[in-house]
N, C-alpha and C. Protein backbone atom coordinates (compact mmCIF):
# COMPACT_ATOMS: atom_id res chain seq x y z
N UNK A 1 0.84 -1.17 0.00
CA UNK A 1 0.00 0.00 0.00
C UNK A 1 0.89 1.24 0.00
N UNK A 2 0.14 2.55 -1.17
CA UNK A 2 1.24 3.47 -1.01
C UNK A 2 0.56 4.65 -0.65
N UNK A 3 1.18 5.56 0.12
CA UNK A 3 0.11 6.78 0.38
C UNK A 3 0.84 8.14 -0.39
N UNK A 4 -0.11 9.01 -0.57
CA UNK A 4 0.59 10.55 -1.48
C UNK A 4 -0.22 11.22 -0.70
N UNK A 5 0.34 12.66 -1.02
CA UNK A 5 -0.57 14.13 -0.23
C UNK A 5 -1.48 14.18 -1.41
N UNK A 6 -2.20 14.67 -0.91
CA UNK A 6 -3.78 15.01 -1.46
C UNK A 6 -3.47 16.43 -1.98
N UNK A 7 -4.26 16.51 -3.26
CA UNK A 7 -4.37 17.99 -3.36
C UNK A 7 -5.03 18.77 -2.53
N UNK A 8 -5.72 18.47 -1.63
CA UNK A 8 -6.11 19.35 -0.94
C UNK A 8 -5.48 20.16 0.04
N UNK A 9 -4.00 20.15 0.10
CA UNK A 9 -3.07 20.87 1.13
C UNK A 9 -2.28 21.51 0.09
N UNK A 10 -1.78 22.72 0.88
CA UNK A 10 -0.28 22.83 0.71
C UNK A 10 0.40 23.13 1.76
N UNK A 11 1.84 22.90 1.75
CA UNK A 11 2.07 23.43 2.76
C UNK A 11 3.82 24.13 2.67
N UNK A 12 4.56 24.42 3.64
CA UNK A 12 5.64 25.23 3.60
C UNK A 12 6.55 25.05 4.89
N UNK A 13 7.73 25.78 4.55
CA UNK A 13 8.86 25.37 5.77
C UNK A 13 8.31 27.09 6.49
N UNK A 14 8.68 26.74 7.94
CA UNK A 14 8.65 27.88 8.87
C UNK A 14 9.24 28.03 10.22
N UNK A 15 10.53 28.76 10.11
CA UNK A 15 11.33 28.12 11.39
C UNK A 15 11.79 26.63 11.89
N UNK A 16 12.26 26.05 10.87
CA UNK A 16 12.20 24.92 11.18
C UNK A 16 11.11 23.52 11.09
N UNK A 17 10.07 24.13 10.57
CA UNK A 17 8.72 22.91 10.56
C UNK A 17 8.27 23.33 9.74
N UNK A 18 7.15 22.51 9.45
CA UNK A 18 6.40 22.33 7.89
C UNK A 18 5.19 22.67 8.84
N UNK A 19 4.56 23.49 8.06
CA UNK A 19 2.97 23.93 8.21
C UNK A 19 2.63 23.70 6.93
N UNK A 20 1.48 22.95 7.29
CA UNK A 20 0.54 22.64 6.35
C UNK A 20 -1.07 23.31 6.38
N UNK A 21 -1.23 23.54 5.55
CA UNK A 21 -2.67 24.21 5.24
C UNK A 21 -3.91 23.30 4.35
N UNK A 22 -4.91 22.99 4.76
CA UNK A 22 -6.05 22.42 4.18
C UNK A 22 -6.71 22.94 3.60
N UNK A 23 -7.03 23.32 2.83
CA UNK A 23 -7.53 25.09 2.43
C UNK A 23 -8.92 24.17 1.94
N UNK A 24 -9.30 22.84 2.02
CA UNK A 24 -10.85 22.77 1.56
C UNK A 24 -11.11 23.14 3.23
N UNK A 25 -10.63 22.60 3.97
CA UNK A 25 -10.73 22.99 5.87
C UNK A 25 -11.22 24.32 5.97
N UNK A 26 -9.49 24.77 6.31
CA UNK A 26 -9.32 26.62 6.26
C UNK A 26 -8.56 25.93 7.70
N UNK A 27 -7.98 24.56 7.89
CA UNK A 27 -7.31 24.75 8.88
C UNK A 27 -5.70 24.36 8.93
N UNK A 28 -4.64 24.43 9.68
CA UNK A 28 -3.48 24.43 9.48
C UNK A 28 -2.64 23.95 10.60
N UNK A 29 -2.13 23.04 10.26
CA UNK A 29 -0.95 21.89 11.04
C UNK A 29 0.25 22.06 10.92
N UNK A 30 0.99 21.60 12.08
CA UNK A 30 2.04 21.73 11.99
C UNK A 30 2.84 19.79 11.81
N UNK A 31 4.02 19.79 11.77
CA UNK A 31 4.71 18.53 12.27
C UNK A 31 5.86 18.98 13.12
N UNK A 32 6.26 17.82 13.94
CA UNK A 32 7.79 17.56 14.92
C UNK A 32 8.43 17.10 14.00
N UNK A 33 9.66 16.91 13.68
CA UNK A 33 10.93 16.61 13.31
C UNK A 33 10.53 15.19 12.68
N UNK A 34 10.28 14.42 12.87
CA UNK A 34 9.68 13.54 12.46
C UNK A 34 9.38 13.15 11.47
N UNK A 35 7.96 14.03 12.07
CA UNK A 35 6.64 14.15 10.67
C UNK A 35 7.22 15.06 9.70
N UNK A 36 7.90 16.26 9.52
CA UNK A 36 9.08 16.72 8.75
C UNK A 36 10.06 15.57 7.72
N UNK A 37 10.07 14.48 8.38
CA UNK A 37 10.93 13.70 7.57
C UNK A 37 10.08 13.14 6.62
N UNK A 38 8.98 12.78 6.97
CA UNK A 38 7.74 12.05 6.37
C UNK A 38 7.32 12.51 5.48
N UNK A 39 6.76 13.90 5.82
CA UNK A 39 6.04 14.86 4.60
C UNK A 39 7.19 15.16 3.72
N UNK A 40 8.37 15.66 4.30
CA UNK A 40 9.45 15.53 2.94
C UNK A 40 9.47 14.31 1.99
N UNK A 41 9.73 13.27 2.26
CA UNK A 41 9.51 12.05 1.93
C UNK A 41 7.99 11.87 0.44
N UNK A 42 6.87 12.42 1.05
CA UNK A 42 5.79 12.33 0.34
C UNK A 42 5.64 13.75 -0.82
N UNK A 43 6.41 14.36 -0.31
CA UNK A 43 6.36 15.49 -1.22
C UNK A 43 7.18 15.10 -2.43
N UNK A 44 7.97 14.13 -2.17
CA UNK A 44 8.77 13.50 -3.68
C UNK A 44 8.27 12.49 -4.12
N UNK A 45 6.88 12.04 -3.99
CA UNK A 45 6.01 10.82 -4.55
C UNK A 45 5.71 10.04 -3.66
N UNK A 46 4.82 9.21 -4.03
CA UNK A 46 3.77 8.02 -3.24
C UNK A 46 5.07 7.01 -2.03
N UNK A 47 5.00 6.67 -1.16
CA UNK A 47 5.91 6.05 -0.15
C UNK A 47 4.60 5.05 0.16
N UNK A 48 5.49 3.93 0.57
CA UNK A 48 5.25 2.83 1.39
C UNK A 48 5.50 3.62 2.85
N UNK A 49 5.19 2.30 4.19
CA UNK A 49 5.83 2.62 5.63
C UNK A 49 6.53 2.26 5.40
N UNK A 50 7.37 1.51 4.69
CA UNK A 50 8.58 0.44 4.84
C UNK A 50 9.57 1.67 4.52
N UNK A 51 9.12 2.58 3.26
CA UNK A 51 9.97 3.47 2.85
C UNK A 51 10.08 4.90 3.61
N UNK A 52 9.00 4.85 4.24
CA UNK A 52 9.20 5.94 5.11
C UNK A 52 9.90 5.52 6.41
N UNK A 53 10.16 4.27 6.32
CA UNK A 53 10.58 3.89 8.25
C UNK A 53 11.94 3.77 7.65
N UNK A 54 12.85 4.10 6.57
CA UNK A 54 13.51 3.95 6.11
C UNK A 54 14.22 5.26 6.18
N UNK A 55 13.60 6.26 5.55
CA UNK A 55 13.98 7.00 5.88
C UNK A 55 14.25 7.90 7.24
N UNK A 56 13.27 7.30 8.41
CA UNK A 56 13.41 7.80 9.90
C UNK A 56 14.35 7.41 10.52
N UNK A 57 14.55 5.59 10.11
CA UNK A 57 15.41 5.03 10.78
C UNK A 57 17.09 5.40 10.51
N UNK A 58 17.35 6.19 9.14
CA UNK A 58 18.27 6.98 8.69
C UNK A 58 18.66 8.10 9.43
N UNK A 59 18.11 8.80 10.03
CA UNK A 59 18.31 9.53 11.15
C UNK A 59 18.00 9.62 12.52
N UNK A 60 17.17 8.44 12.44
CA UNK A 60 16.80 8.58 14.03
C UNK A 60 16.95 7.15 14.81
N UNK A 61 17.88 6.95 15.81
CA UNK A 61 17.78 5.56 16.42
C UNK A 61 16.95 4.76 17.13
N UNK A 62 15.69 4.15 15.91
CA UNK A 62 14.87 3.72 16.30
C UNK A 62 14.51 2.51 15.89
N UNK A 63 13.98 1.60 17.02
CA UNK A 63 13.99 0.27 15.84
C UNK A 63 12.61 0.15 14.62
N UNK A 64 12.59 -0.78 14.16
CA UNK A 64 11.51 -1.02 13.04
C UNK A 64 9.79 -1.32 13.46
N UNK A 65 10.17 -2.01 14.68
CA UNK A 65 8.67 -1.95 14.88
C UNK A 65 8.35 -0.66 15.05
N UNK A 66 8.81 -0.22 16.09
CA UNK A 66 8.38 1.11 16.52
C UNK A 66 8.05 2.10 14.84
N UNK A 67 9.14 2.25 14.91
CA UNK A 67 8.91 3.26 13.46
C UNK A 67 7.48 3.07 12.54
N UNK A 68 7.32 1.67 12.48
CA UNK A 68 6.17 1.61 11.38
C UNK A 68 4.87 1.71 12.11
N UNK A 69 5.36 1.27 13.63
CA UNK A 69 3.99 1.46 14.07
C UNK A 69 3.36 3.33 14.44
N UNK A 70 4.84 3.95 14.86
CA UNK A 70 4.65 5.45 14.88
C UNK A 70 4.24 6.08 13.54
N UNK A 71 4.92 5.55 12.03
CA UNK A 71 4.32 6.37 11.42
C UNK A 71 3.09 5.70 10.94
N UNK A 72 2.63 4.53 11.08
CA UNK A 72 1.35 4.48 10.53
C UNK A 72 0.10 5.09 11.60
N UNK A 73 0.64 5.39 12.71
CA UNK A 73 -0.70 6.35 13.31
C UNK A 73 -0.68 7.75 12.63
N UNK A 74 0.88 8.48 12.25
CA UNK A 74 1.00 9.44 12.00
C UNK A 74 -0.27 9.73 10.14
N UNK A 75 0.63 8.73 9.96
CA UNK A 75 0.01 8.64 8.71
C UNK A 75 -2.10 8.35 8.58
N UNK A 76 -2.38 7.40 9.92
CA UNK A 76 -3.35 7.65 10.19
C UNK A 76 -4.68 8.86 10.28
N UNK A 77 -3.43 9.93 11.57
CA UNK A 77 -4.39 10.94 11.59
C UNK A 77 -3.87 12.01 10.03
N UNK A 78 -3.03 12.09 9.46
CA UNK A 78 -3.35 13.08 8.79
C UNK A 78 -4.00 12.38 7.04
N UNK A 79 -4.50 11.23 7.27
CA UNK A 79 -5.26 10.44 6.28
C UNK A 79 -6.65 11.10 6.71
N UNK A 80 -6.92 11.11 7.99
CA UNK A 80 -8.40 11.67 8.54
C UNK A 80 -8.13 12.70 8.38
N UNK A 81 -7.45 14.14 8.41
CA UNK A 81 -7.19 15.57 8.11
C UNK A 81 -7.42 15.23 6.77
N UNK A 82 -7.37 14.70 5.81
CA UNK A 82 -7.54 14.74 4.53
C UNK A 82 -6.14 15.21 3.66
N UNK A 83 -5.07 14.75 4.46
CA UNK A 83 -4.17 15.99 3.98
C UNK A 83 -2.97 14.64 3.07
N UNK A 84 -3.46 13.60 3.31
CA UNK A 84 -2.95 12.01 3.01
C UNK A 84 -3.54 11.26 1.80
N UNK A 85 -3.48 10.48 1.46
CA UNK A 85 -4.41 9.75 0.95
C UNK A 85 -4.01 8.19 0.46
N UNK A 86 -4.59 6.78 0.26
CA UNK A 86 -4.05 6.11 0.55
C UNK A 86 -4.06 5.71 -1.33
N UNK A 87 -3.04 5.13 -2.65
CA UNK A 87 -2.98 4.81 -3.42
C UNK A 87 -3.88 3.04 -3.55
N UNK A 88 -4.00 2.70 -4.50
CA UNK A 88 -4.53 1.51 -4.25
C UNK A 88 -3.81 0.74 -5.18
C-alpha cells in the first residue's frame, strides 16, 4: 500500500517545521521533526511505511517496529485531516 498528499493541502517550511494548510478545511498543522521527515519524503512521490521507516530510521535511532507502528498512526491521523491519501 502506497500513500501521497492530497491535493487538498499545501504546505511550507517555517522556522524549522512544515505547516501545512487544508484550504478545503481553512485549517493548518504543523509537524515535529519527524513528521518533517515524512512529509518531505511524500512530497517527492507516493511512499510505502517500509519506505518511510527507512527513511526515519536513517536519522533517528529507532527500531523497526516502533517506526512503522509510529508512522502508521501518524500517517493515520493526517489520512483523517484529509491531507494524506491512501494509493490503491
Amino acid at each position: 500500500m502506497k500513500y501521497k498528499l492530497t491535493s487538498e493541502q499545501i504546505s511550507s517550511k517555517v522556522a524549522g517545521e512544515t505547516v501545512i494548510l487544508n484550504h478545503s478545511k481553512g485549517a493548518y498543522y504543523g509537524l515535529d521533526e519527524v513528521g518533517v521527515l515524512v512529509w518531505d519524503a511524500l512530497e517527492k512521490g507516493p511512499q510505502t511505511i517500509e519506505s518511510l521507516c527507512e527513511v526515519v530510521t536513517s536519522e533517528y535511532d529507532v527500531d523497526p517496529d516502533t517506526c512503522k507502528t509510529d508512522i502508521d498512526g501518524l500517517l493515520k491521523d493526517l489520512i483523517s485531516e484529509r491531507l494524506v491519501e491512501i494509493i490503491k
